[in-house]
C-alpha atoms as a PDB file:
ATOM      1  CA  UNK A   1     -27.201 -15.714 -21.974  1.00  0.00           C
ATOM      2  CA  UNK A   2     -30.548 -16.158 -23.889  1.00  0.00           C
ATOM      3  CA  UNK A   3     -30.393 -16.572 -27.545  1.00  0.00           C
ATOM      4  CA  UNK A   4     -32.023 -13.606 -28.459  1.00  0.00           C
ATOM      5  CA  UNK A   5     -29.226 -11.521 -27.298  1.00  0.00           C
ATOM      6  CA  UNK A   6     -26.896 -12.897 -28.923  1.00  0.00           C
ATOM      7  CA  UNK A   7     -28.564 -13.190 -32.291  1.00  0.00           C
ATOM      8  CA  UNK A   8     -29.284  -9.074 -31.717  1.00  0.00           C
ATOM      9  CA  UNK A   9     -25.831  -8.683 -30.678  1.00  0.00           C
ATOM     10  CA  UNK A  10     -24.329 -10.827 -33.697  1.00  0.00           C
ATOM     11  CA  UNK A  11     -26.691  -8.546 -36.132  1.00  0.00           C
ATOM     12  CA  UNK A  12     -24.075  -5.556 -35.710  1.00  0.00           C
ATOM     13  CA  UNK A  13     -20.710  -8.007 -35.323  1.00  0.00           C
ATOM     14  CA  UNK A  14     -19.593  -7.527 -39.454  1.00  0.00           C
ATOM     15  CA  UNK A  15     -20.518  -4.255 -39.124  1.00  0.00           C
ATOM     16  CA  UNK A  16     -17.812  -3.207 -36.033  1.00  0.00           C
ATOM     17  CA  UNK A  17     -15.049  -0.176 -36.586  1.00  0.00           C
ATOM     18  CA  UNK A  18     -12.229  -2.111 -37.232  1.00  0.00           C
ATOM     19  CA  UNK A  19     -10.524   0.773 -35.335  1.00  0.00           C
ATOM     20  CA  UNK A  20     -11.066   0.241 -31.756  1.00  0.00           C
ATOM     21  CA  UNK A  21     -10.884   4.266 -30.866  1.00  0.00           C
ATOM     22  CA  UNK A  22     -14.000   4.043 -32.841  1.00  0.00           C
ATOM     23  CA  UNK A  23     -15.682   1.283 -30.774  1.00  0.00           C
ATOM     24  CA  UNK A  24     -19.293   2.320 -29.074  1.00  0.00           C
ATOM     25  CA  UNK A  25     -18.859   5.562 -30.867  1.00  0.00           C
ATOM     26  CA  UNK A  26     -19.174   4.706 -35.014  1.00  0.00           C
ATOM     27  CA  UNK A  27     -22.603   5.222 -36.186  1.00  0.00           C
ATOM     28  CA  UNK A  28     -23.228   1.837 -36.857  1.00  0.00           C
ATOM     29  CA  UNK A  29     -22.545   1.651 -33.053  1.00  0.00           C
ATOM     30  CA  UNK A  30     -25.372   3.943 -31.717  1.00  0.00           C
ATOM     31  CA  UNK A  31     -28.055   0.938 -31.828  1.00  0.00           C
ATOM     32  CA  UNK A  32     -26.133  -1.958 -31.118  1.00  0.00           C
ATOM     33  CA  UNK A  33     -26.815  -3.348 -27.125  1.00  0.00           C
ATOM     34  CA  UNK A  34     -23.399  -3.633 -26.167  1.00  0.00           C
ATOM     35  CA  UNK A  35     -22.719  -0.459 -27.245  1.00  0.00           C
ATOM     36  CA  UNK A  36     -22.034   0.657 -23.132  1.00  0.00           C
ATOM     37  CA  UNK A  37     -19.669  -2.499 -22.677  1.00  0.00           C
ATOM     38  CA  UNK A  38     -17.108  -0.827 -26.060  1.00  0.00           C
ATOM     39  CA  UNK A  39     -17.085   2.776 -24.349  1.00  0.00           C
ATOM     40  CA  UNK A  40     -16.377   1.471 -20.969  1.00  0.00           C
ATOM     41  CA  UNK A  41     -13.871  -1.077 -21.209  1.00  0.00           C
ATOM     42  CA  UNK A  42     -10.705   0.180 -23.454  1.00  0.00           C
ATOM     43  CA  UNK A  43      -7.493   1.033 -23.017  1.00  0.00           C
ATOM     44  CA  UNK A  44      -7.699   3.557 -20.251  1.00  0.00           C
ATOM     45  CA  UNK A  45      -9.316   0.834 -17.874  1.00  0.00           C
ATOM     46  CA  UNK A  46      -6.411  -1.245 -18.601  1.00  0.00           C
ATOM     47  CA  UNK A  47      -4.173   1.164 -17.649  1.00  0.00           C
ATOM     48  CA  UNK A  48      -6.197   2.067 -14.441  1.00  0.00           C
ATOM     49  CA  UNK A  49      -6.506  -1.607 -13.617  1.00  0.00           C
ATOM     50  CA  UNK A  50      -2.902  -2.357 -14.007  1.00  0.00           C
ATOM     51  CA  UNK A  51      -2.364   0.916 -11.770  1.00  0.00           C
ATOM     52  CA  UNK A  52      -4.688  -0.185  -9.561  1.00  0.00           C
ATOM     53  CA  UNK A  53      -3.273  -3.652  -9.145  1.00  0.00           C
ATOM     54  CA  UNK A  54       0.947  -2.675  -8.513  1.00  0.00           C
ATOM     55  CA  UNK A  55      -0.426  -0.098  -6.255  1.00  0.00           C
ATOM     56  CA  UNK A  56      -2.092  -2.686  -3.985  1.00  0.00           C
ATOM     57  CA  UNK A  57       1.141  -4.504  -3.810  1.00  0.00           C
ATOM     58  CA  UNK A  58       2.961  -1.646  -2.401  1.00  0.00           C
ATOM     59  CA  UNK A  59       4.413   0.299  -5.284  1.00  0.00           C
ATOM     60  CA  UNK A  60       4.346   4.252  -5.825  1.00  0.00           C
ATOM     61  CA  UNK A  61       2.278   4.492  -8.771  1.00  0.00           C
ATOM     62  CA  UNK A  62       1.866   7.012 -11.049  1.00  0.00           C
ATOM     63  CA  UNK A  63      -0.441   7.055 -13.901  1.00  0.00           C
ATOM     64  CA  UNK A  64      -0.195   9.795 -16.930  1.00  0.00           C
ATOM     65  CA  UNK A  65      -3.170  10.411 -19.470  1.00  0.00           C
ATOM     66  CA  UNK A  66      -1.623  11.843 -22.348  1.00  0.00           C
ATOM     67  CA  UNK A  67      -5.194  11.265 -24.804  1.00  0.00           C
ATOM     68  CA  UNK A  68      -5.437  15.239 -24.657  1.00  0.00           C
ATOM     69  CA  UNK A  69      -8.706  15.158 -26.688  1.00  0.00           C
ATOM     70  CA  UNK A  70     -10.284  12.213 -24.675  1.00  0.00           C
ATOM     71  CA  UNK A  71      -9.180  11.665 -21.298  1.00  0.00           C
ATOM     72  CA  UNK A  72     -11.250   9.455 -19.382  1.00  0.00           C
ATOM     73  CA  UNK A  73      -8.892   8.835 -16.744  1.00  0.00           C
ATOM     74  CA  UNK A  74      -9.968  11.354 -13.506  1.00  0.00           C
ATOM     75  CA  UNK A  75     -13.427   9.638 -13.826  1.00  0.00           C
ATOM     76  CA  UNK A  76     -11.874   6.225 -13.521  1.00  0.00           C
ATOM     77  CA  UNK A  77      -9.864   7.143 -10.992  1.00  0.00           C
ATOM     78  CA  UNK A  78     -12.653   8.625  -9.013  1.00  0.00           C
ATOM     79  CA  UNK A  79     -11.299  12.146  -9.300  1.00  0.00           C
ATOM     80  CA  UNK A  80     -12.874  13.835 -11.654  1.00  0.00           C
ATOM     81  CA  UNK A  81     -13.948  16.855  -8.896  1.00  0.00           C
ATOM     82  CA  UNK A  82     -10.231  17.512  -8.159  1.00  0.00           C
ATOM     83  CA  UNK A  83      -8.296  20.048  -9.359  1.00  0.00           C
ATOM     84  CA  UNK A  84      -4.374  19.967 -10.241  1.00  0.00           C
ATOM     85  CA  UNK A  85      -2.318  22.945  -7.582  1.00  0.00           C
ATOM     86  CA  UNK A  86       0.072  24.615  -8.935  1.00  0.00           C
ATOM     87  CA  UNK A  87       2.705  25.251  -6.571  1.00  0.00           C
ATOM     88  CA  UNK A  88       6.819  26.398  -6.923  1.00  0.00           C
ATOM     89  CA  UNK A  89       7.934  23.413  -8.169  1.00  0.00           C
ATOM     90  CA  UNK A  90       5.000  22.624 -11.007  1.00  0.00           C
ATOM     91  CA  UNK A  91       1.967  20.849 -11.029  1.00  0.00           C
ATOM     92  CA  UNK A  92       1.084  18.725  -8.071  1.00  0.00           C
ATOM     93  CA  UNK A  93      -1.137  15.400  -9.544  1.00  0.00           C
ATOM     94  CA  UNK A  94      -4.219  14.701  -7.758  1.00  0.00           C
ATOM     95  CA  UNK A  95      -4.284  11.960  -5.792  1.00  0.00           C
ATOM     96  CA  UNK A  96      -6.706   8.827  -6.052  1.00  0.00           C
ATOM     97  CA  UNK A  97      -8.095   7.305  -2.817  1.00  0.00           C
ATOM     98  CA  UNK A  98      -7.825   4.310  -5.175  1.00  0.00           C
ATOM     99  CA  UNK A  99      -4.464   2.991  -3.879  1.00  0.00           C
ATOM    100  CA  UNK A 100      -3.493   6.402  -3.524  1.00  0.00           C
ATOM    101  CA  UNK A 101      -2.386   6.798  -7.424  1.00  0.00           C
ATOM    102  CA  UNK A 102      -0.709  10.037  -8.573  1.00  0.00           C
ATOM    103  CA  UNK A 103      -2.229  10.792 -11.717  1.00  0.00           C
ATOM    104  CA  UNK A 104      -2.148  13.595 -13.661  1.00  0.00           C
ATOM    105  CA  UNK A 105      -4.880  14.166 -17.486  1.00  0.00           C
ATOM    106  CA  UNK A 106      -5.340  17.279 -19.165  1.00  0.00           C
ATOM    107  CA  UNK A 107      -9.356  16.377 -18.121  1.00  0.00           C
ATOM    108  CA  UNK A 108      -8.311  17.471 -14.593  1.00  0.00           C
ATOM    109  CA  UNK A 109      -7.646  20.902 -16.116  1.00  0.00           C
ATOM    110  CA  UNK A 110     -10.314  21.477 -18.008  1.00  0.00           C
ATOM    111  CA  UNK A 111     -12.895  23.581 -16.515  1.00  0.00           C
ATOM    112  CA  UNK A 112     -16.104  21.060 -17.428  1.00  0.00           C
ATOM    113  CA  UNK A 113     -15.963  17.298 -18.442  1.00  0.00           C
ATOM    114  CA  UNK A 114     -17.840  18.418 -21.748  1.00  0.00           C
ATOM    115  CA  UNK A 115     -15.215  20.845 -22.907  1.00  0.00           C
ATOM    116  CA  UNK A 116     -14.360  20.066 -25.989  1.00  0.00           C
ATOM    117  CA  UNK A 117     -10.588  20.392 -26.803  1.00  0.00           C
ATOM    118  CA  UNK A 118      -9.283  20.971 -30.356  1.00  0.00           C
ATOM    119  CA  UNK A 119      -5.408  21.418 -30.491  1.00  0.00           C
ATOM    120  CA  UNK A 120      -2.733  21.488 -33.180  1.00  0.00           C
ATOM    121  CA  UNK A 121       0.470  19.622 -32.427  1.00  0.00           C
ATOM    122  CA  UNK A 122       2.937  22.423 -30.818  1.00  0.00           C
ATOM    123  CA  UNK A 123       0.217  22.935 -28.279  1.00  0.00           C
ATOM    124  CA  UNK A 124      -0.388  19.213 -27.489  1.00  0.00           C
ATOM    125  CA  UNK A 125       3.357  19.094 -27.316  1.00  0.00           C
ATOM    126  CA  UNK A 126       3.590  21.957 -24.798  1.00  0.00           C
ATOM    127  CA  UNK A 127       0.798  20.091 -22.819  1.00  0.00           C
ATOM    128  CA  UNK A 128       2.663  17.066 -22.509  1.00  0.00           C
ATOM    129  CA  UNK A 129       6.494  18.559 -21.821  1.00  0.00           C
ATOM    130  CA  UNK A 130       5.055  20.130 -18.934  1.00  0.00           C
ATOM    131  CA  UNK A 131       2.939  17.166 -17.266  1.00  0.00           C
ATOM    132  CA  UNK A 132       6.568  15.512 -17.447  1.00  0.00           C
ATOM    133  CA  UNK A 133       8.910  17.978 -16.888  1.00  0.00           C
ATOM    134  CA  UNK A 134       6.983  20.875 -14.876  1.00  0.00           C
ATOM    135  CA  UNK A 135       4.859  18.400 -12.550  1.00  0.00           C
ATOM    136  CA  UNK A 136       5.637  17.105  -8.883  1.00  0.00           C
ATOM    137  CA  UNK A 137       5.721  13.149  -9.657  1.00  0.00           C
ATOM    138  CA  UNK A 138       8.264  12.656  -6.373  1.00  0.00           C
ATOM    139  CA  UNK A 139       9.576   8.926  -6.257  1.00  0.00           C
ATOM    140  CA  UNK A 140       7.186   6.689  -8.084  1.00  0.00           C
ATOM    141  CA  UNK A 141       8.217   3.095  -8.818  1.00  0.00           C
ATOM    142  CA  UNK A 142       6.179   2.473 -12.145  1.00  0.00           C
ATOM    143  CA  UNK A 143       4.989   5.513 -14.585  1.00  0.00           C
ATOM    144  CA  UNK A 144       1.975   4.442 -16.347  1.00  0.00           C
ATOM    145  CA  UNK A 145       1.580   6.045 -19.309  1.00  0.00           C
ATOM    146  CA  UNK A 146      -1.961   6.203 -20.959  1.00  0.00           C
ATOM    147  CA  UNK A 147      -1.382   7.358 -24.975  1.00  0.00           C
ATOM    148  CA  UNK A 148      -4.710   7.845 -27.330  1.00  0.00           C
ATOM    149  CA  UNK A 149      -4.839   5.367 -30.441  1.00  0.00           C
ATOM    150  CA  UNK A 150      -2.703   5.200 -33.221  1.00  0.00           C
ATOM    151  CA  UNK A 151       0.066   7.205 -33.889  1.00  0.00           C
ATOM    152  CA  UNK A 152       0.326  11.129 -33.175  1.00  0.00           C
ATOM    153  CA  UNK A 153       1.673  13.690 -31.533  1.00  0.00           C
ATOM    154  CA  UNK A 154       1.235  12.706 -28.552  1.00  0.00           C
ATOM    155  CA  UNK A 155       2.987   9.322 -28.865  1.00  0.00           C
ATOM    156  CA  UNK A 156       6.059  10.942 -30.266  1.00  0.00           C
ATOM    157  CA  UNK A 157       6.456  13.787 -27.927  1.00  0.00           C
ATOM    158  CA  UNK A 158       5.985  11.071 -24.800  1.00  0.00           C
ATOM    159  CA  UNK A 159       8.957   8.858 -26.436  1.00  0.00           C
ATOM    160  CA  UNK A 160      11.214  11.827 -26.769  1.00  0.00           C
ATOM    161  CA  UNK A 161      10.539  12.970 -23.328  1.00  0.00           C
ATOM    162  CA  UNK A 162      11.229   9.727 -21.624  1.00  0.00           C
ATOM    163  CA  UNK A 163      14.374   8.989 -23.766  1.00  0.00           C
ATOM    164  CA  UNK A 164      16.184   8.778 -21.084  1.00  0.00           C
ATOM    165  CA  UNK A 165      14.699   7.513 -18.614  1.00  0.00           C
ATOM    166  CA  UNK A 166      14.472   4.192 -20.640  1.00  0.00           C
ATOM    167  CA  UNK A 167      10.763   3.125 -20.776  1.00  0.00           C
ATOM    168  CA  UNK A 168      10.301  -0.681 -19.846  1.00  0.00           C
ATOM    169  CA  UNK A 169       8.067  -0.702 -23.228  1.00  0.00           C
ATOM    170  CA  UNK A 170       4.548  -0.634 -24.508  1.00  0.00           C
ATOM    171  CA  UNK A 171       1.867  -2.292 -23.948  1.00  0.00           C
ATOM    172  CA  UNK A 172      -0.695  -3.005 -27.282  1.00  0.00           C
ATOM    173  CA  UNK A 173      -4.426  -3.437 -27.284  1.00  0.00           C
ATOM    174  CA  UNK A 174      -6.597  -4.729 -30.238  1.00  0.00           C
ATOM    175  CA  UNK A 175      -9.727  -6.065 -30.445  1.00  0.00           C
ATOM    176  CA  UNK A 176     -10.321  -9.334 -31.994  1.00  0.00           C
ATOM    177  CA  UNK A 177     -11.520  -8.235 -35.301  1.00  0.00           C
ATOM    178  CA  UNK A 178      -8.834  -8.690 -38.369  1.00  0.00           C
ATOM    179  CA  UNK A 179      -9.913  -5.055 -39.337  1.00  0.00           C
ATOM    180  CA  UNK A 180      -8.512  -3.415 -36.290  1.00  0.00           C
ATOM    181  CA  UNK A 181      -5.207  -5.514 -36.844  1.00  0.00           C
ATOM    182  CA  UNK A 182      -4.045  -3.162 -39.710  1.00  0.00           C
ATOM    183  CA  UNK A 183      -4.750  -0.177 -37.422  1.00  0.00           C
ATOM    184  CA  UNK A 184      -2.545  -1.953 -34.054  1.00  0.00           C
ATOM    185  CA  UNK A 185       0.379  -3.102 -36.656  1.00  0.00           C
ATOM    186  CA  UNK A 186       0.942   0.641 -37.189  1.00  0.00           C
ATOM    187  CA  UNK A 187       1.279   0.881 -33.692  1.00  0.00           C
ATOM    188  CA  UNK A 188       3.290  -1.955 -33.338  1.00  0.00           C
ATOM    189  CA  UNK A 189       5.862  -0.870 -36.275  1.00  0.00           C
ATOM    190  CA  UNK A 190       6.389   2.713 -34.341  1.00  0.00           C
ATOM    191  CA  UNK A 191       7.333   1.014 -31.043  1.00  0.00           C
ATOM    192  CA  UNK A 192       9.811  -1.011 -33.548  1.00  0.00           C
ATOM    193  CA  UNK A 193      11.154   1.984 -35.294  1.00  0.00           C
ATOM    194  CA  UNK A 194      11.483   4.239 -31.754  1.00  0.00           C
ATOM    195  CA  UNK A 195      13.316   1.477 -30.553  1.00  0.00           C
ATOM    196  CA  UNK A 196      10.147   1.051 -27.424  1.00  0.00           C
ATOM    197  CA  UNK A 197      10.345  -2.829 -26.478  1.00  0.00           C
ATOM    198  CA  UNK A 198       6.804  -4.216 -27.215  1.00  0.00           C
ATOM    199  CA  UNK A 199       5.865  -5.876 -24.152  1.00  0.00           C
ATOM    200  CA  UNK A 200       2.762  -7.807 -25.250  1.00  0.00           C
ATOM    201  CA  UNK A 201      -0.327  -7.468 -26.826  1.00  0.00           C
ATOM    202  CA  UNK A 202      -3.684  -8.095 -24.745  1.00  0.00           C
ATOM    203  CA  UNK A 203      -6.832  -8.558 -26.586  1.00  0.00           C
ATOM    204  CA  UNK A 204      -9.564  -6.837 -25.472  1.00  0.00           C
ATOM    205  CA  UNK A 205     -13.558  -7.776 -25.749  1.00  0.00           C
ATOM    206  CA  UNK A 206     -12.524 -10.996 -26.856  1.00  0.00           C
ATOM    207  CA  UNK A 207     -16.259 -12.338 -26.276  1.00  0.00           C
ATOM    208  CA  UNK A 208     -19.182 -11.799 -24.226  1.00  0.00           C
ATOM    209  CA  UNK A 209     -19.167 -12.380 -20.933  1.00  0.00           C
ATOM    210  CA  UNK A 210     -22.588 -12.965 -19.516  1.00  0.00           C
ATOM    211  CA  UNK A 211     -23.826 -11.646 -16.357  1.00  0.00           C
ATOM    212  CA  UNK A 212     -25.810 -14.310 -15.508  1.00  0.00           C
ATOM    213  CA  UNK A 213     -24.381 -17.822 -16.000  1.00  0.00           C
ATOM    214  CA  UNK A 214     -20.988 -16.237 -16.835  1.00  0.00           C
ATOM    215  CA  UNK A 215     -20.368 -18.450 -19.764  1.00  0.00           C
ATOM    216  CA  UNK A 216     -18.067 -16.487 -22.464  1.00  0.00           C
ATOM    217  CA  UNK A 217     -19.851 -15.839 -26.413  1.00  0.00           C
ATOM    218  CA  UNK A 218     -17.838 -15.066 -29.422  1.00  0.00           C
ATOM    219  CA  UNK A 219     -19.495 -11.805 -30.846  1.00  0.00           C
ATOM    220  CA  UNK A 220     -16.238 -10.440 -32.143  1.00  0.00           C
ATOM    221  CA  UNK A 221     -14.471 -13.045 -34.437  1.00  0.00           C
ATOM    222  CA  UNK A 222     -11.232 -12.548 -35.882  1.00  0.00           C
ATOM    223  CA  UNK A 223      -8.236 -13.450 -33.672  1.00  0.00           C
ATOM    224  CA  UNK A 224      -6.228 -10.427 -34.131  1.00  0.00           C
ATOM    225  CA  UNK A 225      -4.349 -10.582 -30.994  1.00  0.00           C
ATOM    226  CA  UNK A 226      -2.807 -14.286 -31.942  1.00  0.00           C
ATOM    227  CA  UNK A 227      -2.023 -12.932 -35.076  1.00  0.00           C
ATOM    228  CA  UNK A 228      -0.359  -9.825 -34.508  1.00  0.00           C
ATOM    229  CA  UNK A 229       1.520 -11.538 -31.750  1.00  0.00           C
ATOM    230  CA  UNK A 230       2.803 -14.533 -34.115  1.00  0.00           C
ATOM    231  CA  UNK A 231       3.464 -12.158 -37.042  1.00  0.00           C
ATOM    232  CA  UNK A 232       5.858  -9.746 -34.930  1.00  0.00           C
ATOM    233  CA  UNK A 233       6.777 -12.476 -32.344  1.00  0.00           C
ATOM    234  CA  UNK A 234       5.457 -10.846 -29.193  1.00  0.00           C
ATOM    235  CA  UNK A 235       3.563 -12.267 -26.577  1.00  0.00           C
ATOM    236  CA  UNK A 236       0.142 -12.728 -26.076  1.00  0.00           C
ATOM    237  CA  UNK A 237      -0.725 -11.120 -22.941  1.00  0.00           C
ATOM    238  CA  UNK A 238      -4.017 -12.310 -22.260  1.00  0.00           C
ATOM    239  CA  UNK A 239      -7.561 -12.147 -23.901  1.00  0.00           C
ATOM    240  CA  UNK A 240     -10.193  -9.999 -22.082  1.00  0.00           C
ATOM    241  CA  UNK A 241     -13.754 -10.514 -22.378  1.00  0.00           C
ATOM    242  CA  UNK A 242     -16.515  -7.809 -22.497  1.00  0.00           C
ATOM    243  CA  UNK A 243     -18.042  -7.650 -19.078  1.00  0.00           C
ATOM    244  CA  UNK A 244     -20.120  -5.142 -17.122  1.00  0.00           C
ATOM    245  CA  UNK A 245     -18.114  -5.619 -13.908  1.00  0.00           C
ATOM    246  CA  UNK A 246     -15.388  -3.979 -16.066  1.00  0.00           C
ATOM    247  CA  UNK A 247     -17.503  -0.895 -16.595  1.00  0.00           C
ATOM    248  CA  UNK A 248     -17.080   0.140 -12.961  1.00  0.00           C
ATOM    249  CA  UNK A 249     -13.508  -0.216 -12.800  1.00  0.00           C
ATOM    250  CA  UNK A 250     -11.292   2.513 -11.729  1.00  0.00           C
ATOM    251  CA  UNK A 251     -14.151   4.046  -9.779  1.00  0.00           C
ATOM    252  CA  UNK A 252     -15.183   1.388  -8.143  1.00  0.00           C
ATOM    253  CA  UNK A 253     -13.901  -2.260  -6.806  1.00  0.00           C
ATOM    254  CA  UNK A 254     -16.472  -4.456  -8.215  1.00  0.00           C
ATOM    255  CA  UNK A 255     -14.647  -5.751 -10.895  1.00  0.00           C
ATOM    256  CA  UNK A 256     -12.020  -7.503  -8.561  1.00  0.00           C
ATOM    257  CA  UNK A 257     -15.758 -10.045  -7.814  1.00  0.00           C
ATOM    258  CA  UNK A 258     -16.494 -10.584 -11.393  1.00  0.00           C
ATOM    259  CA  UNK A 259     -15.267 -13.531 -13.476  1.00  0.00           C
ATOM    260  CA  UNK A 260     -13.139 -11.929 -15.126  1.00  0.00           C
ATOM    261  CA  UNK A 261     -10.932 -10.822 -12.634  1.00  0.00           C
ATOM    262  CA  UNK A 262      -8.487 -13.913 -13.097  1.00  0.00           C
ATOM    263  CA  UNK A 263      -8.105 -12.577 -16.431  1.00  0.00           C
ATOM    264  CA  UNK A 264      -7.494  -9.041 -15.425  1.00  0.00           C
ATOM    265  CA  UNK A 265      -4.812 -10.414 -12.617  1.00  0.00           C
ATOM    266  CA  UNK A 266      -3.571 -13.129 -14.881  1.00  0.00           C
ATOM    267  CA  UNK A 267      -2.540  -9.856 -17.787  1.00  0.00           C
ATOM    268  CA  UNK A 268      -1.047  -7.677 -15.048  1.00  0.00           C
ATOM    269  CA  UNK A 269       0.981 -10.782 -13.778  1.00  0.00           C
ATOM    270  CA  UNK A 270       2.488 -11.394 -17.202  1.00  0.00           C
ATOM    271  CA  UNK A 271       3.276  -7.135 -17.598  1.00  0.00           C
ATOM    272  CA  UNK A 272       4.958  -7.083 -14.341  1.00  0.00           C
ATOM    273  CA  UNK A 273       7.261  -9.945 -15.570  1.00  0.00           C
ATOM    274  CA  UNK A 274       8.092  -8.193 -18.189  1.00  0.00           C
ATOM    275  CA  UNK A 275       9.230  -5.244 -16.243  1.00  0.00           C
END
């Protein structure tokens, strides 16, 4: 990675949202060059990768978008074009020819990918009762669920709903920064008080990784995954770099080549023991 990049990169590192729902998207965000990397590798392409992976071992996968104002997850999936049947008993989810995941996102029932959706609670609650209760899942052998940041309406409906069926727990993200720590602990304490096992915390664009020699830069320092995990005594899932091979995940299976994808399989290892 030449120097120049990284000095250009460093010039916006003190300046990073804290919160990472506002990574690639703050203003201070608009002219930094990694700016692509923060949009396209988040929580949603952990949740499609960690679909993606327990579906290649066999299981009947499921995966739920419940980010009503931002779902991302039909374009990840690669089905962005297909729309959700209703039929007598509910909602049928489309299916992704990417190990043939059931997945169901308010952004497959939307009528453009640019619609803009602006909801009070009651209606976001409605939304989500009936992608539980009113859709077609059949027998599925893990339910990923794939909540927006922080702590809303959506969160608390999902726990509710899934009461009893006993969730196996959460799984955290933060990025490295000590900023976006405060934001994650508030996540962390919900889990605590809803009485959701925290499974572990992965931390995400821990670095640079370069796409030429490969070799790993620091751009976002902090540690905020170590610390949130020592501080509330969960585990440390794994640290994921920033990599463009990660951009194309979901929709494509490039990312299984990068050099990051002992990382990625090395996380999803450590989940799956946990559940």
């Amino acid at each position: 990675m030449s120097a120049a990049k990284v000095r250009d990169l460093e010039d916006f590192v003190e300046e990073c949202p804290g919160d990472s729902s506002e990574a690639g998207r703050a203003e201070v965000c608009q002219a930094c060059p990694g700016k692509e990397l923060c949009l396209s590798q988040g929580k949603s392409t952990m949740a499609v990768l960690l679909a993606q992976v327990l579906a290649g071992e066999g299981q009947r996968v499921g995966l739920l978008d419940v980010d009503v104002c931002g779902p991302s997850s039909p374009h990840l999936l690669g089905v962005e074009d297909q729309p959700v049947l209703d039929s007598q008993w509910g909602w049928q989810p489309v299916v992704s020819p990417l190990g043939k995941i059931k997945t169901l996102s308010v952004g497959s029932l939307l009528s453009s990918s640019t619609q803009a959706v602006v909801w009070k609670g009651p209606r976001k609650t409605a939304l989500i009762r009936r992608m539980i209760k009113d859709t077609l899942w059949g027998r599925l052998d893990t339910l990923v669920v794939d909540t927006p940041p922080g702590t809303s309406d959506e969160h608390l409906t999902i726990v509710r709903l899934l009461s009893t069926a006993r969730p196996s727990g959460a799984v955290v993200m933060t990025s490295p920064q000590r900023l976006s720590a405060g934001v994650v602990s508030r996540e962390i304490r919900f889990c605590q008080k809803m009485n959701i096992p925290v499974l572990g915390i992965i931390e995400n664009m821990s670095g640079f990784c370069c796409p030429c020699c490969s070799e790993v830069s620091e751009v976002f320092p902090g540690g905020a995954g170590a610390y949130l995990a020592e501080k509330y005594g969960v585990p440390l899932l794994g640290s994921l770099p920033l990599h463009q091979g990660l951009a194309g995940a979901g929709v494509s299976a490039v990312w299984q080549e990068s050099p990051v994808a002992p990382a990625v399989r090395e996380v999803v290892d450590r989940i799956k023991e946990k559940l």
